[in-house]
PDB file of N, CA and C in Angstrom:
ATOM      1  N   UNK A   1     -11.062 -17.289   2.689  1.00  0.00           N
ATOM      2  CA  UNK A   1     -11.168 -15.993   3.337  1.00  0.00           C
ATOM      3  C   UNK A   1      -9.883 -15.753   4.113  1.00  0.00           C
ATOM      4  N   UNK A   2      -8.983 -14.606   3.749  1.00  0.00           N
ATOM      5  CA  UNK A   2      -8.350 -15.024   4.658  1.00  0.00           C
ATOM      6  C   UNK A   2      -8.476 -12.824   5.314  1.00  0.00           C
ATOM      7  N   UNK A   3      -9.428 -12.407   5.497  1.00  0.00           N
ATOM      8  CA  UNK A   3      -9.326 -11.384   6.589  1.00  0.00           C
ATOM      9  C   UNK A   3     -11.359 -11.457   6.697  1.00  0.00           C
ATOM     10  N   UNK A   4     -11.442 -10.421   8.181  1.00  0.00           N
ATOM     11  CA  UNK A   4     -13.284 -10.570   8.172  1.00  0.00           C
ATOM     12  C   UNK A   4     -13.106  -9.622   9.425  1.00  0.00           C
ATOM     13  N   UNK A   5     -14.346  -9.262   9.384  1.00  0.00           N
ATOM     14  CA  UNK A   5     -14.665  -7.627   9.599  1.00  0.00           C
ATOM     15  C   UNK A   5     -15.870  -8.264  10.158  1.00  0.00           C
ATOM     16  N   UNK A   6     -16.396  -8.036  11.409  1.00  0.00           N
ATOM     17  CA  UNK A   6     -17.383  -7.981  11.706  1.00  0.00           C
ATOM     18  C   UNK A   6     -18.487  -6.780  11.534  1.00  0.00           C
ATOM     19  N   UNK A   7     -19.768  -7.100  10.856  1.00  0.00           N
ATOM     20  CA  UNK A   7     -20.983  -5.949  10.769  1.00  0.00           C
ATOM     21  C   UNK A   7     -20.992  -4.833  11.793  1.00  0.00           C
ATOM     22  N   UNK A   8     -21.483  -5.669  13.147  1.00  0.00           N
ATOM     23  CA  UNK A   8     -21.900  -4.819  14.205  1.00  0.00           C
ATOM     24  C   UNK A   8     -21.159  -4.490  15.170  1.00  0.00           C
ATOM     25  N   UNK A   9     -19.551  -5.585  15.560  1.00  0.00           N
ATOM     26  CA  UNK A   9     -18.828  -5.554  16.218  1.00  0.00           C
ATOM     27  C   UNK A   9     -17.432  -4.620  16.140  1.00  0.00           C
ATOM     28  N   UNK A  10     -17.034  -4.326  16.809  1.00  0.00           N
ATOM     29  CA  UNK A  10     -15.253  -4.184  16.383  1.00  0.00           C
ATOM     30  C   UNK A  10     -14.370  -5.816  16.474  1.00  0.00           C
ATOM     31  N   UNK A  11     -14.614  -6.160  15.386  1.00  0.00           N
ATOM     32  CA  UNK A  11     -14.139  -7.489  15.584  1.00  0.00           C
ATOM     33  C   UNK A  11     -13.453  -8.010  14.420  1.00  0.00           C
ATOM     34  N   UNK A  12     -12.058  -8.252  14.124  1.00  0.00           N
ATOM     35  CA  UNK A  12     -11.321  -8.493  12.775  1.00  0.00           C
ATOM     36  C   UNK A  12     -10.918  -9.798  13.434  1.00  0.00           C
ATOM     37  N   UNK A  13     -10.387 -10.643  12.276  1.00  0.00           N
ATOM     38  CA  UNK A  13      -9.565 -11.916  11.776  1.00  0.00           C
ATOM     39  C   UNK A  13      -8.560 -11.768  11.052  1.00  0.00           C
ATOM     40  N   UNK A  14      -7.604 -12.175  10.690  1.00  0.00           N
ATOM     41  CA  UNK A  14      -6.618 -12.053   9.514  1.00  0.00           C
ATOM     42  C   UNK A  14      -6.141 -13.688   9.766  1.00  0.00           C
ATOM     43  N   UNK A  15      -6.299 -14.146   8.500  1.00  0.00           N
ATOM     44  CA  UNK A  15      -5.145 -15.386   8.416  1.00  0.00           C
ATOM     45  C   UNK A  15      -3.860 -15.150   8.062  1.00  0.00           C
ATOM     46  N   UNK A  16      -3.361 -14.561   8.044  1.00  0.00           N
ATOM     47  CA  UNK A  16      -1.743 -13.958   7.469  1.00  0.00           C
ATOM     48  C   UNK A  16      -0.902 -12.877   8.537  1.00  0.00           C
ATOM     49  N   UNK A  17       0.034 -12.895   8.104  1.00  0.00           N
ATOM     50  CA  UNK A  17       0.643 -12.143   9.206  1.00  0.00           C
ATOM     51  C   UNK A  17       1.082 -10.588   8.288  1.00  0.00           C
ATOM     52  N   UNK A  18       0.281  -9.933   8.457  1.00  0.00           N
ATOM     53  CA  UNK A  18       0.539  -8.427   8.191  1.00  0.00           C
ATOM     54  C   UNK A  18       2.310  -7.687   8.345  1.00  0.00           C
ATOM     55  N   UNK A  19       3.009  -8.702   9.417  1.00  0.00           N
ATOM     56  CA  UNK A  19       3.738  -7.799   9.367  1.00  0.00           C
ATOM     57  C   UNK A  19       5.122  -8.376   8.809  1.00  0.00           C
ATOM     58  N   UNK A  20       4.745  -9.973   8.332  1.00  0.00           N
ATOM     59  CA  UNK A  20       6.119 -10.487   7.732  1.00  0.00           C
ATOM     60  C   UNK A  20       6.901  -9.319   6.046  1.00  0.00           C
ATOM     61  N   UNK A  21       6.240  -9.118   5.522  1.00  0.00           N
ATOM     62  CA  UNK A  21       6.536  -8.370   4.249  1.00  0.00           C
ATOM     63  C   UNK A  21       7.600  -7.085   4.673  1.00  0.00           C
ATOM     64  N   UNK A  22       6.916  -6.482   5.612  1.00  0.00           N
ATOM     65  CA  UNK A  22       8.034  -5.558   6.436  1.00  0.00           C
ATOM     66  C   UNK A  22       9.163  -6.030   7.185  1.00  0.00           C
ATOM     67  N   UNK A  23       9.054  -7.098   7.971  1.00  0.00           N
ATOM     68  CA  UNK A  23       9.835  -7.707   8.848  1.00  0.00           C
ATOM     69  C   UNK A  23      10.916  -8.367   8.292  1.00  0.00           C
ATOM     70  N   UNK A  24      10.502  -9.679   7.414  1.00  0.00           N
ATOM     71  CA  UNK A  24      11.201 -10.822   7.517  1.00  0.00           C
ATOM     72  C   UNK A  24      11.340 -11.060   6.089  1.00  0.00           C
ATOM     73  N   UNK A  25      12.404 -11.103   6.131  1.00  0.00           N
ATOM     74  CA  UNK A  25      13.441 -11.128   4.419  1.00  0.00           C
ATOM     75  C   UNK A  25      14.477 -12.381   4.605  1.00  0.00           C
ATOM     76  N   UNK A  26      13.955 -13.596   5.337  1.00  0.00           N
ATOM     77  CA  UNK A  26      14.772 -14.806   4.891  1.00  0.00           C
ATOM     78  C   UNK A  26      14.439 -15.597   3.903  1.00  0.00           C
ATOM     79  N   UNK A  27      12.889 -15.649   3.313  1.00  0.00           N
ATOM     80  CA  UNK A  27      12.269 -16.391   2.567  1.00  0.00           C
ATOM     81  C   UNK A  27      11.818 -15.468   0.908  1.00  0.00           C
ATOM     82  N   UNK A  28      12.370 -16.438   0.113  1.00  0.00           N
ATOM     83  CA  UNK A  28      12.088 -15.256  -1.442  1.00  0.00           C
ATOM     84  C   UNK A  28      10.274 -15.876  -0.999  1.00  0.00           C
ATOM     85  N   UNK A  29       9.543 -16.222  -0.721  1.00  0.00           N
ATOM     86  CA  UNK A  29       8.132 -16.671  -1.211  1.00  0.00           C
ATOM     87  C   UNK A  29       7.623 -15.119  -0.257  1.00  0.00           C
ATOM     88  N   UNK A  30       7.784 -14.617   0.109  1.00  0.00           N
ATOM     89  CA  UNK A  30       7.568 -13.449   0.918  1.00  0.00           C
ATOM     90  C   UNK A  30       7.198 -12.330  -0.095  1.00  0.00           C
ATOM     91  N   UNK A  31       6.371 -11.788  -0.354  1.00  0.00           N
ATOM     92  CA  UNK A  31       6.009 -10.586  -1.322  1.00  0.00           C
ATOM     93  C   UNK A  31       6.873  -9.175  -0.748  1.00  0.00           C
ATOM     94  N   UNK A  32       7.788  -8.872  -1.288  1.00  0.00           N
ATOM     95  CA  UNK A  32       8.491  -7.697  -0.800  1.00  0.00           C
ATOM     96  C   UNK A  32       8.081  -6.270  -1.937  1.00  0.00           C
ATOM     97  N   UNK A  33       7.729  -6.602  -2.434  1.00  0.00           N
ATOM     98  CA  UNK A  33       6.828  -5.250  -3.367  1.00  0.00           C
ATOM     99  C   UNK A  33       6.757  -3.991  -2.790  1.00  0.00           C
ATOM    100  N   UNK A  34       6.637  -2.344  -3.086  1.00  0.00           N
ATOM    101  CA  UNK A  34       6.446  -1.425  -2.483  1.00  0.00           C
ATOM    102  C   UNK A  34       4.856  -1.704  -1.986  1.00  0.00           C
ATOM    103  N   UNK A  35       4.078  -2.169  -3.336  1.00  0.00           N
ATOM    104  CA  UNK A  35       2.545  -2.353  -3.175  1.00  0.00           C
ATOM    105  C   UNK A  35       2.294  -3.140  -2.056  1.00  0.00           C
ATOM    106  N   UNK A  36       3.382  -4.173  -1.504  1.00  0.00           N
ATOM    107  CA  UNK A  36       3.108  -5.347  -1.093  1.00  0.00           C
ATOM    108  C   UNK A  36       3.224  -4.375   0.593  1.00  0.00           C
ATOM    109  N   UNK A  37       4.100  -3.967   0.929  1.00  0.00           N
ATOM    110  CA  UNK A  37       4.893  -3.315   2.264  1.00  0.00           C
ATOM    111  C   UNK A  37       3.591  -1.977   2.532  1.00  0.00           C
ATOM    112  N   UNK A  38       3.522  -1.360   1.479  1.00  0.00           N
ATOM    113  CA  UNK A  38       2.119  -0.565   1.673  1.00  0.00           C
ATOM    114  C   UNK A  38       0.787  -0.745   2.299  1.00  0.00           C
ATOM    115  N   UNK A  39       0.822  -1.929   1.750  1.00  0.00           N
ATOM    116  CA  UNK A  39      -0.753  -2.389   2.142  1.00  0.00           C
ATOM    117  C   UNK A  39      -1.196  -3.118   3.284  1.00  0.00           C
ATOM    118  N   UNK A  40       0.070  -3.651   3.653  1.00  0.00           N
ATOM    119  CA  UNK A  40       0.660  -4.533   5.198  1.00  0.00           C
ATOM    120  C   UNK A  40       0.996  -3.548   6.328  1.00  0.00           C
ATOM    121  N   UNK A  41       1.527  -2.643   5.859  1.00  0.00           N
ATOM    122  CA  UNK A  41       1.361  -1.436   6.757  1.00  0.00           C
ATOM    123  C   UNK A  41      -0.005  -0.933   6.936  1.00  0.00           C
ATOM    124  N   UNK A  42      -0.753  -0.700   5.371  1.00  0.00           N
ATOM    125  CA  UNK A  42      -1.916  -0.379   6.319  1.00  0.00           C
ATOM    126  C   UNK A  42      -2.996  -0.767   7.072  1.00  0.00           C
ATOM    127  N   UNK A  43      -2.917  -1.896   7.025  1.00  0.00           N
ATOM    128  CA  UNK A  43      -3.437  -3.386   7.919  1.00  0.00           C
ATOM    129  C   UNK A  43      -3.046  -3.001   9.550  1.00  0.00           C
ATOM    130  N   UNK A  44      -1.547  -3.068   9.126  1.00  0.00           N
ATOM    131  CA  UNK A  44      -1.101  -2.784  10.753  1.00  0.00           C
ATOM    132  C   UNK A  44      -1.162  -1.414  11.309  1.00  0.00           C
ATOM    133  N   UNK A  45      -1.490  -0.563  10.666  1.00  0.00           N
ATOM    134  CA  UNK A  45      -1.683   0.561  11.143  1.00  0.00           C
ATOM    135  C   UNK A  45      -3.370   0.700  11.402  1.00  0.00           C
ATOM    136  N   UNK A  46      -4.183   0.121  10.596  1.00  0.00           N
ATOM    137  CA  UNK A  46      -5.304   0.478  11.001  1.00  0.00           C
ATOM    138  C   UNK A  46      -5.933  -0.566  12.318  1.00  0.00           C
ATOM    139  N   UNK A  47      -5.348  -1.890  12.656  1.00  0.00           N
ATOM    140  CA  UNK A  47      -5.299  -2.641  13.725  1.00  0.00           C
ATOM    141  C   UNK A  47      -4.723  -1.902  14.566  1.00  0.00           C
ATOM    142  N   UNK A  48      -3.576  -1.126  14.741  1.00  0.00           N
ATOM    143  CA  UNK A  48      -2.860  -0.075  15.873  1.00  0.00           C
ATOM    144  C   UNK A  48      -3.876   0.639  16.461  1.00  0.00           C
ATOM    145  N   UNK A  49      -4.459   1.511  15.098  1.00  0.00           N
ATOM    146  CA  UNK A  49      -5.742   2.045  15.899  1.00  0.00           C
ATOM    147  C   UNK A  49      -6.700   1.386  16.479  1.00  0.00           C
ATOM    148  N   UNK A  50      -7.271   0.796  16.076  1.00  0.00           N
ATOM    149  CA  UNK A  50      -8.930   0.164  16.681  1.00  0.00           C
ATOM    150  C   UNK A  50      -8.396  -0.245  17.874  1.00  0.00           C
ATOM    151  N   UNK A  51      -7.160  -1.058  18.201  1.00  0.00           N
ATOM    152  CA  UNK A  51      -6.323  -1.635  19.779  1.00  0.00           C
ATOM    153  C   UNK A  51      -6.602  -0.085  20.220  1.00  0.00           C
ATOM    154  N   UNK A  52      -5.874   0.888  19.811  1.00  0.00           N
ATOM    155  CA  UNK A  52      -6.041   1.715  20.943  1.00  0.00           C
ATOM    156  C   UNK A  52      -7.853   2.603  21.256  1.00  0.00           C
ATOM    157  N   UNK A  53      -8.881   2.033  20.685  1.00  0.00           N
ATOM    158  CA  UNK A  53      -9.550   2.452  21.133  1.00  0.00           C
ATOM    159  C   UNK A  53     -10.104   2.056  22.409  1.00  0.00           C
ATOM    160  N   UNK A  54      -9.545   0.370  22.629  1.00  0.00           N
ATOM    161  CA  UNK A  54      -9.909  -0.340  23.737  1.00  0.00           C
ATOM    162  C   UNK A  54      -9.897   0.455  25.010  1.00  0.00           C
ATOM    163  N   UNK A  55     -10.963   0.478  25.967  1.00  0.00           N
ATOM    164  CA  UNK A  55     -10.449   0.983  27.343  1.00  0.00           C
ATOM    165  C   UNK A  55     -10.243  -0.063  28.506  1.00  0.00           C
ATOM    166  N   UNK A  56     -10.019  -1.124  28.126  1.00  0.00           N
ATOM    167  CA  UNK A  56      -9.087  -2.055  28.654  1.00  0.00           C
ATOM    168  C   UNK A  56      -8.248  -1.918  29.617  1.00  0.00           C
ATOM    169  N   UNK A  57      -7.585  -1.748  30.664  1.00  0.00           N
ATOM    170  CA  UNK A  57      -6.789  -1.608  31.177  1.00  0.00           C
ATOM    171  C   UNK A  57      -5.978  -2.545  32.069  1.00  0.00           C
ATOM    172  N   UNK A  58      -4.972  -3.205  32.413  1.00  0.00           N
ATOM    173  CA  UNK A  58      -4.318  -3.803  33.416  1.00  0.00           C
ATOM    174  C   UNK A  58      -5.075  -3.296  34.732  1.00  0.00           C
ATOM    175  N   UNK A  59      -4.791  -4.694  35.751  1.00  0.00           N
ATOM    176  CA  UNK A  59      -5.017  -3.775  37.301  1.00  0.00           C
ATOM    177  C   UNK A  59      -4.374  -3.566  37.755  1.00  0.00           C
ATOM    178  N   UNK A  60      -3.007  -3.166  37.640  1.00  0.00           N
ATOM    179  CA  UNK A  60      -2.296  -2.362  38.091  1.00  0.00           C
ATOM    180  C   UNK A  60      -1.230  -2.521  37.607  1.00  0.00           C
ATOM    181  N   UNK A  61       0.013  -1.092  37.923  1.00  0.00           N
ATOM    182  CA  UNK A  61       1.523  -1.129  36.673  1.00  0.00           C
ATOM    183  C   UNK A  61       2.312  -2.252  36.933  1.00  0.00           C
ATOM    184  N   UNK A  62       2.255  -3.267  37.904  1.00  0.00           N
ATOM    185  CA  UNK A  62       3.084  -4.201  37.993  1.00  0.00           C
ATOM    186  C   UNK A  62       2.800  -5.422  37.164  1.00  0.00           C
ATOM    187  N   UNK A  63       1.187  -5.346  37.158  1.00  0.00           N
ATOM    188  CA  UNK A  63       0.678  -6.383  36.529  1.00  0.00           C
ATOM    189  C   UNK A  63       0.898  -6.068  34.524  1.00  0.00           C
ATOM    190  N   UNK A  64       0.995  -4.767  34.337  1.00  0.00           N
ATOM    191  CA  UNK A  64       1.223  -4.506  32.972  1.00  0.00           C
ATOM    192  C   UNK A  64       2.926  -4.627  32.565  1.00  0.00           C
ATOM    193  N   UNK A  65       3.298  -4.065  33.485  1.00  0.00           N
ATOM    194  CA  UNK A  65       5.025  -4.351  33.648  1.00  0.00           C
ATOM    195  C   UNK A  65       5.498  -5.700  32.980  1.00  0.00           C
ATOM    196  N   UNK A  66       4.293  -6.868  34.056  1.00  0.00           N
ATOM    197  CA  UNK A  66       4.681  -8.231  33.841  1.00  0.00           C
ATOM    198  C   UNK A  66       4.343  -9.043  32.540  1.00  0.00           C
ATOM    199  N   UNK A  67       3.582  -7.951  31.893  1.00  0.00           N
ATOM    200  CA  UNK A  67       3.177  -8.962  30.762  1.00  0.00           C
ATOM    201  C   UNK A  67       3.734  -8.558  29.224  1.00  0.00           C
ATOM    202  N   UNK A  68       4.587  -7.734  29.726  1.00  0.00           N
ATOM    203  CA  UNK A  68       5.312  -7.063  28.582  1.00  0.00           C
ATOM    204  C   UNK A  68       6.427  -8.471  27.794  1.00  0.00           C
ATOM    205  N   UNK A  69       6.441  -8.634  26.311  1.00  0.00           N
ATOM    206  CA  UNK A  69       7.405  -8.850  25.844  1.00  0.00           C
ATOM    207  C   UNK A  69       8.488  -8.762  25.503  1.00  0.00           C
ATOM    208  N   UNK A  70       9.299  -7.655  26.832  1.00  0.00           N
ATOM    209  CA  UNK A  70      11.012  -7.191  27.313  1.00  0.00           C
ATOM    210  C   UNK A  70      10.774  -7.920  27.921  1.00  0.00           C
ATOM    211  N   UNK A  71      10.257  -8.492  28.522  1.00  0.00           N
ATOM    212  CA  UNK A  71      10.287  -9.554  29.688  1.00  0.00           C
ATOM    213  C   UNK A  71      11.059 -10.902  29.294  1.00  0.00           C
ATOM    214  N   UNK A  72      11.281 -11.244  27.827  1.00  0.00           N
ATOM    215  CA  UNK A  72      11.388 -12.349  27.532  1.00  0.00           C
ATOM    216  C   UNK A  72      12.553 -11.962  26.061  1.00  0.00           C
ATOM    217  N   UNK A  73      13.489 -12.695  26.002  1.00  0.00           N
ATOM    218  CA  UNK A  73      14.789 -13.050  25.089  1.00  0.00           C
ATOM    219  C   UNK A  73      13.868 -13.287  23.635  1.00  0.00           C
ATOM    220  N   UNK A  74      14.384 -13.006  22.967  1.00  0.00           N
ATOM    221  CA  UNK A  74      13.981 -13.219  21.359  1.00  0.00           C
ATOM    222  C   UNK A  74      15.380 -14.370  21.326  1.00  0.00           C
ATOM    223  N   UNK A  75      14.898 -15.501  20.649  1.00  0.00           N
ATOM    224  CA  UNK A  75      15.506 -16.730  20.238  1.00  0.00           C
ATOM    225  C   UNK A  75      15.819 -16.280  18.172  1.00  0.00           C
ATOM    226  N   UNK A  76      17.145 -16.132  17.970  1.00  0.00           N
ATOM    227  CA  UNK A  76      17.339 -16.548  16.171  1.00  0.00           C
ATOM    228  C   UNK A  76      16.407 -18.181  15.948  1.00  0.00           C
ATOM    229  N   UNK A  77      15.810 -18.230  14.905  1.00  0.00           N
ATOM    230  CA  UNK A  77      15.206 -18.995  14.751  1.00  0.00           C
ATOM    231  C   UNK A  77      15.233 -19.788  13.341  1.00  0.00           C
ATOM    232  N   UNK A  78      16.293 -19.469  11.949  1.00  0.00           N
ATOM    233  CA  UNK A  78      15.768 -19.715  10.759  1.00  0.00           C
ATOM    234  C   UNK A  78      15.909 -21.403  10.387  1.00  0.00           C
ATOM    235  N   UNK A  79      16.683 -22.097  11.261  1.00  0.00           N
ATOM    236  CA  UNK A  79      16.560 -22.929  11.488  1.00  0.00           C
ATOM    237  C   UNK A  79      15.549 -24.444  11.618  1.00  0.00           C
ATOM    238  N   UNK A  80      14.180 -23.607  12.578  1.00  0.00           N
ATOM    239  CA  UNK A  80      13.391 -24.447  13.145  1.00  0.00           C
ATOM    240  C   UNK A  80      12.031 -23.732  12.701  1.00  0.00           C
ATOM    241  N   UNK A  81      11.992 -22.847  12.043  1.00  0.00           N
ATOM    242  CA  UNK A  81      10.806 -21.510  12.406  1.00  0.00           C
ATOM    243  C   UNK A  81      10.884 -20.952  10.864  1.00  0.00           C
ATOM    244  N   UNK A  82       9.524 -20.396  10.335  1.00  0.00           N
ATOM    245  CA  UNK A  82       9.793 -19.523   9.137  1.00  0.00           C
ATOM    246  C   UNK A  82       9.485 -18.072   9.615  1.00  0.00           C
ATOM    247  N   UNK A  83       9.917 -17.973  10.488  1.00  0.00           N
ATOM    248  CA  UNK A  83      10.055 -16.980  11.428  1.00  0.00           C
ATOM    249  C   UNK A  83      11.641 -16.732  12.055  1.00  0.00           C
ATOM    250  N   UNK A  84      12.125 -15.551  11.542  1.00  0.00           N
ATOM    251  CA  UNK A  84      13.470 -14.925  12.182  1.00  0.00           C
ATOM    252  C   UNK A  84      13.595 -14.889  13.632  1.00  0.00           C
ATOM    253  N   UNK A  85      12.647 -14.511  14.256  1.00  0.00           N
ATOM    254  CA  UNK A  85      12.924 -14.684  15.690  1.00  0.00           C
ATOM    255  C   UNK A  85      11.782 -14.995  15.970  1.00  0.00           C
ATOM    256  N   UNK A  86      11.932 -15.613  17.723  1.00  0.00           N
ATOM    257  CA  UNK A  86      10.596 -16.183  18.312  1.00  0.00           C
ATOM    258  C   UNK A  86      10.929 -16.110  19.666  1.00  0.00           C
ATOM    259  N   UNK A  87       9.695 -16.354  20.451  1.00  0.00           N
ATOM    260  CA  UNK A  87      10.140 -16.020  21.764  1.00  0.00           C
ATOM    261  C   UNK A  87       9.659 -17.500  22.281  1.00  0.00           C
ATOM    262  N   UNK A  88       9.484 -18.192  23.632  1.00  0.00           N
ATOM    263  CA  UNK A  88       9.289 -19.081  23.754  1.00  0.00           C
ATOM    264  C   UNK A  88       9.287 -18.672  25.839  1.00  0.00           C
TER     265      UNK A  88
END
């Protein structure tokens, strides 16, 4: 299995990363297909939505400020990582 949808919940899984096919072009094992970039988009686009239905909120703008990922350097990675960049 590698995605799951909960019945009653708003509740997804994915074992894969939706957004390498768009992203990350260091590895030929990577499906770069139009079909392939299509369908990974619409993964990530339909996860974009359901996140924003959350009414979730930080307690306050400093605390959302702080948890942002500008907060933190992207590391080159092809080295150590099958991942182009990483944060740490």
């Amino acid at each position: 299995i590698a995605a799951f949808e909960a019945v009653n919940f708003p509740l997804y899984a994915m074992q894969f990363h939706a957004e390498k096919p768009i992203f990350e072009w260091n590895h030929e094992n990577i499906n770069h297909s139009s079909d392939n970039i299509h369908a990974m988009a619409y993964f990530s686009q339909f996860l974009g939505r359901e996140a924003r239905k959350s009414l979730h909120t930080y307690p306050s703008r400093k605390d959302e400020q702080a948890a942002l990922i500008y907060n933190y350097l992207p590391q080159y990675s092809p080295n150590y990582s099958s991942f182009v960049q990483v944060y740490w």
